[in-house]
PDB file of N, CA and C in Angstrom:
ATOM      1  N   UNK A   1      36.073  32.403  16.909  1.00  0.00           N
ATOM      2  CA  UNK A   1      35.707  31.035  16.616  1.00  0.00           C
ATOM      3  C   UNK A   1      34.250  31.027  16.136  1.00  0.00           C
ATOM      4  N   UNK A   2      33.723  30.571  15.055  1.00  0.00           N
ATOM      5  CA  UNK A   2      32.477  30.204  14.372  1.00  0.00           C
ATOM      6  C   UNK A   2      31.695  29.215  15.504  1.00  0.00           C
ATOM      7  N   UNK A   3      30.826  29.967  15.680  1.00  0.00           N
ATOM      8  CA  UNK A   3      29.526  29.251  16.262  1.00  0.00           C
ATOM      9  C   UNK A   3      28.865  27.907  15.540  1.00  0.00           C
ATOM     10  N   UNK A   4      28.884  26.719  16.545  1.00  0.00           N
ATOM     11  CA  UNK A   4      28.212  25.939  16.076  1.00  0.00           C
ATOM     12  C   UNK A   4      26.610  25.699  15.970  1.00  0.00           C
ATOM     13  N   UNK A   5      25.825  26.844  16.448  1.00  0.00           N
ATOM     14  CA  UNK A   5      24.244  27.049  16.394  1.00  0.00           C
ATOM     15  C   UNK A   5      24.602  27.981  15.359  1.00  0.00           C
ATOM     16  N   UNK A   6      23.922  28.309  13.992  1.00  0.00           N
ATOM     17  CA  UNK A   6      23.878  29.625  13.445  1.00  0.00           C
ATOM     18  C   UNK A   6      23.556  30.640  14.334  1.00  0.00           C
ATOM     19  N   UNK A   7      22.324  30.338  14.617  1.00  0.00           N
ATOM     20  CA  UNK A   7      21.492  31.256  15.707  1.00  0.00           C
ATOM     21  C   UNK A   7      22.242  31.934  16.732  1.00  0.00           C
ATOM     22  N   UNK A   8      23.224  31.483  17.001  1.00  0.00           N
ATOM     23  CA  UNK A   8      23.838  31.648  18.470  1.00  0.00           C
ATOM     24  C   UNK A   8      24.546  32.916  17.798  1.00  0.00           C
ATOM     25  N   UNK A   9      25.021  33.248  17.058  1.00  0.00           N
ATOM     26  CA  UNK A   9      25.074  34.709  16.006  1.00  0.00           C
ATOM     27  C   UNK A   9      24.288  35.979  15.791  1.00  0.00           C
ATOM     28  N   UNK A  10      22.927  35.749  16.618  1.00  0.00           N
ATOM     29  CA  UNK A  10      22.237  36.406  16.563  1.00  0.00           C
ATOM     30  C   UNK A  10      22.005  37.326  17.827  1.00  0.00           C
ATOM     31  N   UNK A  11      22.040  38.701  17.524  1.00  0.00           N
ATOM     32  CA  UNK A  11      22.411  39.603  18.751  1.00  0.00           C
ATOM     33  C   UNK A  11      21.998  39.191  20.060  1.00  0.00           C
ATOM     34  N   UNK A  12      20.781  38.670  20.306  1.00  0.00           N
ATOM     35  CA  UNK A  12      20.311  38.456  21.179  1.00  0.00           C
ATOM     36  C   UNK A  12      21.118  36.811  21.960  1.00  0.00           C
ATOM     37  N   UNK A  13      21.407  36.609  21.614  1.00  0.00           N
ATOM     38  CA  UNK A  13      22.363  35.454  21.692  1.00  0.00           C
ATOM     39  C   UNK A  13      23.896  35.270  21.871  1.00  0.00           C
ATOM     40  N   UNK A  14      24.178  36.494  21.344  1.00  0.00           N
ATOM     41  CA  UNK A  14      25.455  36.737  21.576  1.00  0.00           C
ATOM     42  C   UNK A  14      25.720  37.998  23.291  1.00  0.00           C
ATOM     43  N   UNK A  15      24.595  38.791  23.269  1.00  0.00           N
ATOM     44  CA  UNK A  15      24.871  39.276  24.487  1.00  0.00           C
ATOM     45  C   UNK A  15      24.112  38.480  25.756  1.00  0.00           C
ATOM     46  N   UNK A  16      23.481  37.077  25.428  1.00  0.00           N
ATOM     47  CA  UNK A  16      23.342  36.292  26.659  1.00  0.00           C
ATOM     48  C   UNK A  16      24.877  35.825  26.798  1.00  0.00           C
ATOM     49  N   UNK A  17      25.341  35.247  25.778  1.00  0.00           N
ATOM     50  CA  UNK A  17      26.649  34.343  26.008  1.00  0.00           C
ATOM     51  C   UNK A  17      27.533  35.457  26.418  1.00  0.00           C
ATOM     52  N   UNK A  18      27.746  36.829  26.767  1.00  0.00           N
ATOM     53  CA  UNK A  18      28.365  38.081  27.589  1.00  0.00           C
ATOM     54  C   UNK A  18      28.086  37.337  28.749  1.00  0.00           C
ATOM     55  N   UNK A  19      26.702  38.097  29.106  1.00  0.00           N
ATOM     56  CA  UNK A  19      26.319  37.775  30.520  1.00  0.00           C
ATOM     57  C   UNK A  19      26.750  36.637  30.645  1.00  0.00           C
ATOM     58  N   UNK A  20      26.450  35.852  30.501  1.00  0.00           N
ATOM     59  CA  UNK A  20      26.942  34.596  30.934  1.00  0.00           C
ATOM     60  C   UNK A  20      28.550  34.714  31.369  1.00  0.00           C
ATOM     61  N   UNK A  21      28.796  34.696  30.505  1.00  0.00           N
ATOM     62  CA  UNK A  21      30.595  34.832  30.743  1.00  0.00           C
ATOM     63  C   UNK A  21      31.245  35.933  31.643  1.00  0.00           C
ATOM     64  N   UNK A  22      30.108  36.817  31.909  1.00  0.00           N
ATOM     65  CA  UNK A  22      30.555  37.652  32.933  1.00  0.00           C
ATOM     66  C   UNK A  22      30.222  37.638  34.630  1.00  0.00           C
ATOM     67  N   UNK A  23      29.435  36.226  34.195  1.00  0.00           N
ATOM     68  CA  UNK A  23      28.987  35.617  35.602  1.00  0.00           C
ATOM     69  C   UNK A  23      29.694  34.161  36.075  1.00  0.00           C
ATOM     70  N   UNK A  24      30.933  34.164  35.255  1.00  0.00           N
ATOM     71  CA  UNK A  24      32.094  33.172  34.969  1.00  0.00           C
ATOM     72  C   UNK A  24      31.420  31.624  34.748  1.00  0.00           C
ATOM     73  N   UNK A  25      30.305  31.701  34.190  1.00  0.00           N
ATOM     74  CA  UNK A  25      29.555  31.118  33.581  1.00  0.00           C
ATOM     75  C   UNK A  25      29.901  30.405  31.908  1.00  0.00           C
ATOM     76  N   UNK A  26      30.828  28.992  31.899  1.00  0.00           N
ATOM     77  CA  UNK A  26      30.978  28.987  30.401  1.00  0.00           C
ATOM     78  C   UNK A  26      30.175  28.055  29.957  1.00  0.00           C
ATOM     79  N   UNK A  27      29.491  28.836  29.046  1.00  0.00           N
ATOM     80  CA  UNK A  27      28.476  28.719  28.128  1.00  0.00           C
ATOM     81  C   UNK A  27      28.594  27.223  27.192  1.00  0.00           C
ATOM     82  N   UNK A  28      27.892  26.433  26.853  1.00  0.00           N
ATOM     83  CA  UNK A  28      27.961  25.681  26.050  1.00  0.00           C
ATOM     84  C   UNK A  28      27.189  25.907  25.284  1.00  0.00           C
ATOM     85  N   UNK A  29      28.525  25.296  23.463  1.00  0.00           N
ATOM     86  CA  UNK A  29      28.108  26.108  22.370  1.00  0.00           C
ATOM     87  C   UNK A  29      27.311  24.872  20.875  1.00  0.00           C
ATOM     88  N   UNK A  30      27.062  23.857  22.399  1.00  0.00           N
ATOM     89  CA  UNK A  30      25.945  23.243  21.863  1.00  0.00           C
ATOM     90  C   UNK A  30      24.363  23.498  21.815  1.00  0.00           C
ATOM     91  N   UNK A  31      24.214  24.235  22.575  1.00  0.00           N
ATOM     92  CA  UNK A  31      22.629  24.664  22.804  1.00  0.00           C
ATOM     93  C   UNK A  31      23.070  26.589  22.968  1.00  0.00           C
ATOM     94  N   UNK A  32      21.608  27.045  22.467  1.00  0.00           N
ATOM     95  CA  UNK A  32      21.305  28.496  22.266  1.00  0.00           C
ATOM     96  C   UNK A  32      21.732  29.430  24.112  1.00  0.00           C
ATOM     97  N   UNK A  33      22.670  30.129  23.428  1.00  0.00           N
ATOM     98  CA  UNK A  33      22.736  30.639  24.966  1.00  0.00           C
ATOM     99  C   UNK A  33      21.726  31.426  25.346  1.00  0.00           C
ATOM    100  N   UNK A  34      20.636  32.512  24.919  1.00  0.00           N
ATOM    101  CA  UNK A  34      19.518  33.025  24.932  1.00  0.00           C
ATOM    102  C   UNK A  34      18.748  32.179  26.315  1.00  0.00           C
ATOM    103  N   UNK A  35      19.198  30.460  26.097  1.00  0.00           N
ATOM    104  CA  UNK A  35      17.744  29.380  26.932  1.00  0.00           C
ATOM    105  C   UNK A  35      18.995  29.177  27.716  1.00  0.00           C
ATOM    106  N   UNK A  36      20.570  28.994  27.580  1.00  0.00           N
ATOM    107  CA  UNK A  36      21.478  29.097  28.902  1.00  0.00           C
ATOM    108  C   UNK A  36      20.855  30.033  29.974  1.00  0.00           C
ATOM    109  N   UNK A  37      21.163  30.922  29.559  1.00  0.00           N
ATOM    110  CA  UNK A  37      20.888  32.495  30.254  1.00  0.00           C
ATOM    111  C   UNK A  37      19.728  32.004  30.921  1.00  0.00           C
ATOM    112  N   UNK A  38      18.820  31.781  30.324  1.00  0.00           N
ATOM    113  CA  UNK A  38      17.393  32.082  30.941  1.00  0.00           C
ATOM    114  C   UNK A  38      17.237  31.136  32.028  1.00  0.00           C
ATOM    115  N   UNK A  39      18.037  29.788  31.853  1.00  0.00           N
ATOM    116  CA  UNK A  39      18.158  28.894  32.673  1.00  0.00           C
ATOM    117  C   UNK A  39      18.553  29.121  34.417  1.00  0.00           C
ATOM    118  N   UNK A  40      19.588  29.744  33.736  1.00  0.00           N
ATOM    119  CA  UNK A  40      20.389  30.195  34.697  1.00  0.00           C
ATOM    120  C   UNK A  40      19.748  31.013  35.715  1.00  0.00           C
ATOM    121  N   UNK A  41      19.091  32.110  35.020  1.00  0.00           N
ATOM    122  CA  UNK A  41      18.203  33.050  35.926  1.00  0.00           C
ATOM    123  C   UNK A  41      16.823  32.533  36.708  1.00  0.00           C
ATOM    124  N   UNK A  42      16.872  31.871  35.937  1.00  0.00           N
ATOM    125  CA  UNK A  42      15.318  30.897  36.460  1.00  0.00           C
ATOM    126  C   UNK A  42      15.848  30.262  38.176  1.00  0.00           C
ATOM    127  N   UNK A  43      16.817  29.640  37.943  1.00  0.00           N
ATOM    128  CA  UNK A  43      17.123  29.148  38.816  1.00  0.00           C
ATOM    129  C   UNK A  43      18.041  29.731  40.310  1.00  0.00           C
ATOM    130  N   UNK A  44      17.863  31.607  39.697  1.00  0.00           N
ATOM    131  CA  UNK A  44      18.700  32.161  40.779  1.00  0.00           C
ATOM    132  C   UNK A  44      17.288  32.113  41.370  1.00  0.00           C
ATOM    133  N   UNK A  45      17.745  32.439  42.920  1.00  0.00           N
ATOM    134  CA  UNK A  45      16.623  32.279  44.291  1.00  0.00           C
ATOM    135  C   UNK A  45      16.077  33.560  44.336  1.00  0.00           C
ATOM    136  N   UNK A  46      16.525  34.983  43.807  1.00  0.00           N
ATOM    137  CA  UNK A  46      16.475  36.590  43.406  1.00  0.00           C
ATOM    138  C   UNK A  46      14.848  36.731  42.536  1.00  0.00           C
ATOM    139  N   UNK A  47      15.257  35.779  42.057  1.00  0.00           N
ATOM    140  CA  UNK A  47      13.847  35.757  40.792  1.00  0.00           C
ATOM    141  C   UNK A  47      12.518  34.820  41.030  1.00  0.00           C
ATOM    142  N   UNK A  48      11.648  35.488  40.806  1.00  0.00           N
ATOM    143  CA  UNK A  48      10.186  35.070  41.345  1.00  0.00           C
ATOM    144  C   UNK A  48       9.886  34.720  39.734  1.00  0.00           C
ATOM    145  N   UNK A  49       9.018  33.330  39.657  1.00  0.00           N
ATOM    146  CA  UNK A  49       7.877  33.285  38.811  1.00  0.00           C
ATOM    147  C   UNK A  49       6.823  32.829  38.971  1.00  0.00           C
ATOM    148  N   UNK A  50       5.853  32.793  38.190  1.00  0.00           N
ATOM    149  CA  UNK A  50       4.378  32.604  38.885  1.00  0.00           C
ATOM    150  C   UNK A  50       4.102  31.170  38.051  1.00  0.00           C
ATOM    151  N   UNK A  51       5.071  30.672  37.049  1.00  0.00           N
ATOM    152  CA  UNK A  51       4.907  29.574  36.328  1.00  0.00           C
ATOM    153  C   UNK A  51       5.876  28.727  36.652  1.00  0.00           C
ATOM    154  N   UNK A  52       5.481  27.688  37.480  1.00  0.00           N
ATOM    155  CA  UNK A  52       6.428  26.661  38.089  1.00  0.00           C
ATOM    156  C   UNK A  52       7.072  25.511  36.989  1.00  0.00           C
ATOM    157  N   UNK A  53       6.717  25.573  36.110  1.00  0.00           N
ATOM    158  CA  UNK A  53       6.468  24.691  34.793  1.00  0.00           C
ATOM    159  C   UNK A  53       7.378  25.291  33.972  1.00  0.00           C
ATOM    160  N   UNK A  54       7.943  26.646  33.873  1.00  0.00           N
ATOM    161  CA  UNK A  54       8.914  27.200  33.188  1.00  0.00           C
ATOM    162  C   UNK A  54       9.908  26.766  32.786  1.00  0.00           C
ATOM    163  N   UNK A  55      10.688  26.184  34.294  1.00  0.00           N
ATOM    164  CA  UNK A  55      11.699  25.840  34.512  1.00  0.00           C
ATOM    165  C   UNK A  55      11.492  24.141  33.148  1.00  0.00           C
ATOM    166  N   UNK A  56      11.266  23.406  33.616  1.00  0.00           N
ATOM    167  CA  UNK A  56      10.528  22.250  32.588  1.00  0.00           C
ATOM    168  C   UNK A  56      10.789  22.421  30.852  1.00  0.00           C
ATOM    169  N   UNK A  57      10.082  23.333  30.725  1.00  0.00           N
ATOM    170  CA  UNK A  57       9.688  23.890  29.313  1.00  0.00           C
ATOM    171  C   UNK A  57      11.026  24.464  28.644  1.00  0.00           C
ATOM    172  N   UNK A  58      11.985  25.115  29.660  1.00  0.00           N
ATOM    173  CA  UNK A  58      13.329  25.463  29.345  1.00  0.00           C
ATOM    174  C   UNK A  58      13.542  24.314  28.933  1.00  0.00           C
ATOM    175  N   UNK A  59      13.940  23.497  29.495  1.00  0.00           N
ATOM    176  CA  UNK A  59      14.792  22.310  29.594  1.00  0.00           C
ATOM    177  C   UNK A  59      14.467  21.748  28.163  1.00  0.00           C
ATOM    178  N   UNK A  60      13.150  21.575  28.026  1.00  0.00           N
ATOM    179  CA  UNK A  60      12.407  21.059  26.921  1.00  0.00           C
ATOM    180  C   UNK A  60      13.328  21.316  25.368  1.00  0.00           C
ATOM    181  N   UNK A  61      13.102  23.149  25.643  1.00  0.00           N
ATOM    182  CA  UNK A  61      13.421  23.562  24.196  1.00  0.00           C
ATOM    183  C   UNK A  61      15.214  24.005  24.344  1.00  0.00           C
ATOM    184  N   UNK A  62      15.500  23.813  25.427  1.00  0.00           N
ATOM    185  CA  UNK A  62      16.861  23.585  25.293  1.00  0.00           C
ATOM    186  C   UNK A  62      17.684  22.539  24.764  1.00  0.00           C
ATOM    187  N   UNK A  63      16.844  21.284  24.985  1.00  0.00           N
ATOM    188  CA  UNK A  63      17.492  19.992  24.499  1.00  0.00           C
ATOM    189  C   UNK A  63      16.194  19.199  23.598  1.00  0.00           C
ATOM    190  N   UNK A  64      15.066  19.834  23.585  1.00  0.00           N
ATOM    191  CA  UNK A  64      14.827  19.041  22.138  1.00  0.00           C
ATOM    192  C   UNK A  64      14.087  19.775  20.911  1.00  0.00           C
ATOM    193  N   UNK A  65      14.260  20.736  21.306  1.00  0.00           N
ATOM    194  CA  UNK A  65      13.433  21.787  19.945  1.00  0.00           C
ATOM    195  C   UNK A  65      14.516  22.307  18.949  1.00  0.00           C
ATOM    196  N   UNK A  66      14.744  22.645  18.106  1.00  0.00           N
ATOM    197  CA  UNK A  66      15.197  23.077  16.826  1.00  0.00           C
ATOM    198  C   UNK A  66      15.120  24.646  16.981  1.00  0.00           C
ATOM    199  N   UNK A  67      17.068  24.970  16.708  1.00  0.00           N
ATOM    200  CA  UNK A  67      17.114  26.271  17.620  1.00  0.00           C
ATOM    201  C   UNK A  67      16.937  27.402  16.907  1.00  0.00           C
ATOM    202  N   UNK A  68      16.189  27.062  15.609  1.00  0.00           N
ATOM    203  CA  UNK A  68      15.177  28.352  14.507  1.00  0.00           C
ATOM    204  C   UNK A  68      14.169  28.411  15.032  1.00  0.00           C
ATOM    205  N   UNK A  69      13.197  27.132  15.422  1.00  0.00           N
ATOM    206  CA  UNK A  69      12.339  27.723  16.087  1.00  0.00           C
ATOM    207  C   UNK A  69      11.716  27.966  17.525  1.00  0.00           C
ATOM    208  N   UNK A  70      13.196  27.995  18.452  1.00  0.00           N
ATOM    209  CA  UNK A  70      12.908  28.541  19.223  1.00  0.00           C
ATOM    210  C   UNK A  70      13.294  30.310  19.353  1.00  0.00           C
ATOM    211  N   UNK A  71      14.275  30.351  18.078  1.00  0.00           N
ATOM    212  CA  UNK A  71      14.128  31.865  18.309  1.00  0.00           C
ATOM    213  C   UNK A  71      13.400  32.859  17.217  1.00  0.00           C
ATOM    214  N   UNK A  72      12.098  31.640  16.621  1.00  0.00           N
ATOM    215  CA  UNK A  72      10.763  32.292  16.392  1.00  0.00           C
ATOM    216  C   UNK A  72      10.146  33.123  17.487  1.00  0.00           C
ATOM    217  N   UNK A  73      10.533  32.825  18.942  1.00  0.00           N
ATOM    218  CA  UNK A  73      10.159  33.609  19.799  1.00  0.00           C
ATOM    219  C   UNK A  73      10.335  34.672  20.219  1.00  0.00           C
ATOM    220  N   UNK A  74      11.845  35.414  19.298  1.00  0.00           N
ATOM    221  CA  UNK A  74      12.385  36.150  19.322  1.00  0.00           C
ATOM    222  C   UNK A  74      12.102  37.070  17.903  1.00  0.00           C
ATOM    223  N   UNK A  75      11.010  37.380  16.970  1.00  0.00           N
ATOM    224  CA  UNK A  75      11.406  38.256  16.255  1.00  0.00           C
ATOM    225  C   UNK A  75      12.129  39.197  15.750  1.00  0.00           C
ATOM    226  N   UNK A  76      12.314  39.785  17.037  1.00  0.00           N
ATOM    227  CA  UNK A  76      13.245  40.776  17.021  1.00  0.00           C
ATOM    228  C   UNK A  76      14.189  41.524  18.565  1.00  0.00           C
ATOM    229  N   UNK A  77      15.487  40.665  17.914  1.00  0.00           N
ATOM    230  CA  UNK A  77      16.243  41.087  19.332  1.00  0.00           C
ATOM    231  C   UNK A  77      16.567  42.135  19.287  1.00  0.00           C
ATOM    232  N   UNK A  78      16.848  43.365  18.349  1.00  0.00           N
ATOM    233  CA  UNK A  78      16.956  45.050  18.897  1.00  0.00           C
ATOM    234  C   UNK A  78      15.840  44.925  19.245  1.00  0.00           C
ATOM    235  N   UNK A  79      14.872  45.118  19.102  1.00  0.00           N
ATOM    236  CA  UNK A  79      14.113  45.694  19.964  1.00  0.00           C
ATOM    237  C   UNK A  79      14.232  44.883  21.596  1.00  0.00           C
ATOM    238  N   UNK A  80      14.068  43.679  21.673  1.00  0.00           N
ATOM    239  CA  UNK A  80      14.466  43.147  23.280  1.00  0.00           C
ATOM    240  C   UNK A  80      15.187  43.313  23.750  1.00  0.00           C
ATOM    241  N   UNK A  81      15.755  43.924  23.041  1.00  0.00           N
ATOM    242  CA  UNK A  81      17.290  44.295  24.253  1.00  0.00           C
ATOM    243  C   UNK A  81      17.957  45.653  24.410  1.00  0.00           C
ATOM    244  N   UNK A  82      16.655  46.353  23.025  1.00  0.00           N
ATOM    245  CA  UNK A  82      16.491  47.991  23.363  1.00  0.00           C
ATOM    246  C   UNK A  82      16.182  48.933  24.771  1.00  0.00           C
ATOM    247  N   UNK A  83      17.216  49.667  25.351  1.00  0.00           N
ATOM    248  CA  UNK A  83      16.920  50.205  26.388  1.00  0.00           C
ATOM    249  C   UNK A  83      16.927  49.415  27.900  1.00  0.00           C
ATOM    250  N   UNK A  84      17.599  48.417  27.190  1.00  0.00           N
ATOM    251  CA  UNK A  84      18.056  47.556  28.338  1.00  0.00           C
ATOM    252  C   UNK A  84      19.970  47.794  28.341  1.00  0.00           C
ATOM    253  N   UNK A  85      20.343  47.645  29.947  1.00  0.00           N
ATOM    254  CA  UNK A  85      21.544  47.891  30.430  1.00  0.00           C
ATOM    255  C   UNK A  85      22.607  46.949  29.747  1.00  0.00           C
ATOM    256  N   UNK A  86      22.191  45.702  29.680  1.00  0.00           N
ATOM    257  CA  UNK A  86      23.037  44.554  29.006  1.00  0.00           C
ATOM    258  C   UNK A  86      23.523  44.027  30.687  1.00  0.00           C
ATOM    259  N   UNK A  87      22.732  44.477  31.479  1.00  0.00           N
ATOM    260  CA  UNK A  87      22.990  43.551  32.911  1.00  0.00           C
ATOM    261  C   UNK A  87      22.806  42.129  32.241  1.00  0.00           C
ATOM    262  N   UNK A  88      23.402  41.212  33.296  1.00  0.00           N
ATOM    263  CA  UNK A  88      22.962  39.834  33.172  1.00  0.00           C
ATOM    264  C   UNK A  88      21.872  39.341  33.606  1.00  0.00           C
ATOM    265  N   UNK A  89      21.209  39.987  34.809  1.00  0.00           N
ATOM    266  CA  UNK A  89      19.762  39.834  34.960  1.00  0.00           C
ATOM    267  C   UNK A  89      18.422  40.290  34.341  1.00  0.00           C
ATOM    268  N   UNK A  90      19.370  41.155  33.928  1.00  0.00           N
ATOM    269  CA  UNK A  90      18.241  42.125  32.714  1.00  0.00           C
ATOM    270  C   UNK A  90      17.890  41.337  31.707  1.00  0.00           C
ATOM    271  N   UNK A  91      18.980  41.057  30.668  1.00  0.00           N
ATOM    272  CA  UNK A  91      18.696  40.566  29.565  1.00  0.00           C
ATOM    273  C   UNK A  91      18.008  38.847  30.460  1.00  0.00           C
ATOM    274  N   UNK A  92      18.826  38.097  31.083  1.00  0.00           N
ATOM    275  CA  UNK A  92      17.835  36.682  31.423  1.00  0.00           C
ATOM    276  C   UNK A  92      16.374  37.012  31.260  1.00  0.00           C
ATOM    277  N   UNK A  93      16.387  37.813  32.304  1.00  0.00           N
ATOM    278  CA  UNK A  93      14.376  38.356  32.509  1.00  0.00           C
ATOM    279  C   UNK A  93      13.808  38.727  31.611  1.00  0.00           C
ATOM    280  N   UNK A  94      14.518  39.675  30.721  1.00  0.00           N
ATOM    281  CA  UNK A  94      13.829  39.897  29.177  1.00  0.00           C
ATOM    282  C   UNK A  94      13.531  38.682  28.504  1.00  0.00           C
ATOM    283  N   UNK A  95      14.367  37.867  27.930  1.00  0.00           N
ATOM    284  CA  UNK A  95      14.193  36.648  27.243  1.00  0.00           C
ATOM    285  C   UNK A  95      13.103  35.742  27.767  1.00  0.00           C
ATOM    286  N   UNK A  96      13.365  35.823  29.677  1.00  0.00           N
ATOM    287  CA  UNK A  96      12.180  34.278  30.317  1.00  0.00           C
ATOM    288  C   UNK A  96      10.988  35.316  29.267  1.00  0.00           C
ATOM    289  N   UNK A  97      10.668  36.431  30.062  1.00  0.00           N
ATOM    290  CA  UNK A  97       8.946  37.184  29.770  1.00  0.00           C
ATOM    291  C   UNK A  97       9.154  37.345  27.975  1.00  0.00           C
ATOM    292  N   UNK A  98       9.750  37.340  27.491  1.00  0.00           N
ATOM    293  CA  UNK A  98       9.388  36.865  25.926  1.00  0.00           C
ATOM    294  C   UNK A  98       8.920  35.527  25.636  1.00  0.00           C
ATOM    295  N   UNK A  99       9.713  34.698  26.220  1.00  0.00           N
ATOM    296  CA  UNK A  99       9.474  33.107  26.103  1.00  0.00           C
ATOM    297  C   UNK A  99       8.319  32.750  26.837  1.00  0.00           C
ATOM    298  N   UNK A 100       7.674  33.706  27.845  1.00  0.00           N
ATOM    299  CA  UNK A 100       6.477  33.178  28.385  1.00  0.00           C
ATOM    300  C   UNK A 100       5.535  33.677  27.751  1.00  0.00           C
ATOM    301  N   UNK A 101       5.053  34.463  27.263  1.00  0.00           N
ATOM    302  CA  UNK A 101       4.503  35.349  26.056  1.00  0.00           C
ATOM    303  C   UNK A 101       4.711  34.390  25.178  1.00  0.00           C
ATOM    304  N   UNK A 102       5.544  33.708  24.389  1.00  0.00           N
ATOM    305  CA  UNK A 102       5.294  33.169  23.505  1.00  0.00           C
ATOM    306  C   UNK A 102       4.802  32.073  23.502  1.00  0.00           C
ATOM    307  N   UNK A 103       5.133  31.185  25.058  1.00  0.00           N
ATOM    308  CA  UNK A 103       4.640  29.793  25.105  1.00  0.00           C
ATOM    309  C   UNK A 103       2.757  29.668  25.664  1.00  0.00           C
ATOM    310  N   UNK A 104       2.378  31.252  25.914  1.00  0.00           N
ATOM    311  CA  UNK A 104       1.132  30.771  26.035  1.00  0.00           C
ATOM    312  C   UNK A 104       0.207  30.796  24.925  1.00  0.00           C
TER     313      UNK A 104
END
């Protein structure tokens, strides 16, 4: 089935919407699963961040930013997801610490 984000086509996007689905997690293919994922992880109790405001800022560019340029934040998903397992916690945590890197 054709993706209704282009973006959501894009590697890094397509192996959040895995994880996701392998955490019986279904994805909605209205917003970028990349900021699903990250959502998701943000909000497991497993994961520490030092930016309480994260959580917020997800939300933000999940539902009102334009989903080219939020994956301006993403230059390049081989490399983010190079040498990574394709765990579901892996890739979440990769994406938050890209997205925090990019939002400062």
């Amino acid at each position: 089935m054709p993706e209704y984000i282009l973006e959501n086509n894009k590697l890094l996007n397509r192996a959040a919407k895995k994880a996701l689905l392998s955490m019986k997690v279904v994805p909605s293919q209205d917003h970028l699963y990349c900021l699903q994922l990250a959502k998701w992880i943000l909000k497991n109790p497993a994961v520490k961040t030092d930016n309480p405001a994260l959580l917020d800022k997800l939300d933000a560019m999940l539902y009102q930013w334009n989903p080219k340029e939020v994956m301006s934040f993403f230059p390049d998903d081989h490399d983010l997801l190079s040498g990574l397992n394709q765990e579901p916690l892996e890739v979440g945590v990769a994406v938050l610490n890209q997205l925090e890197r990019g939002l400062r």
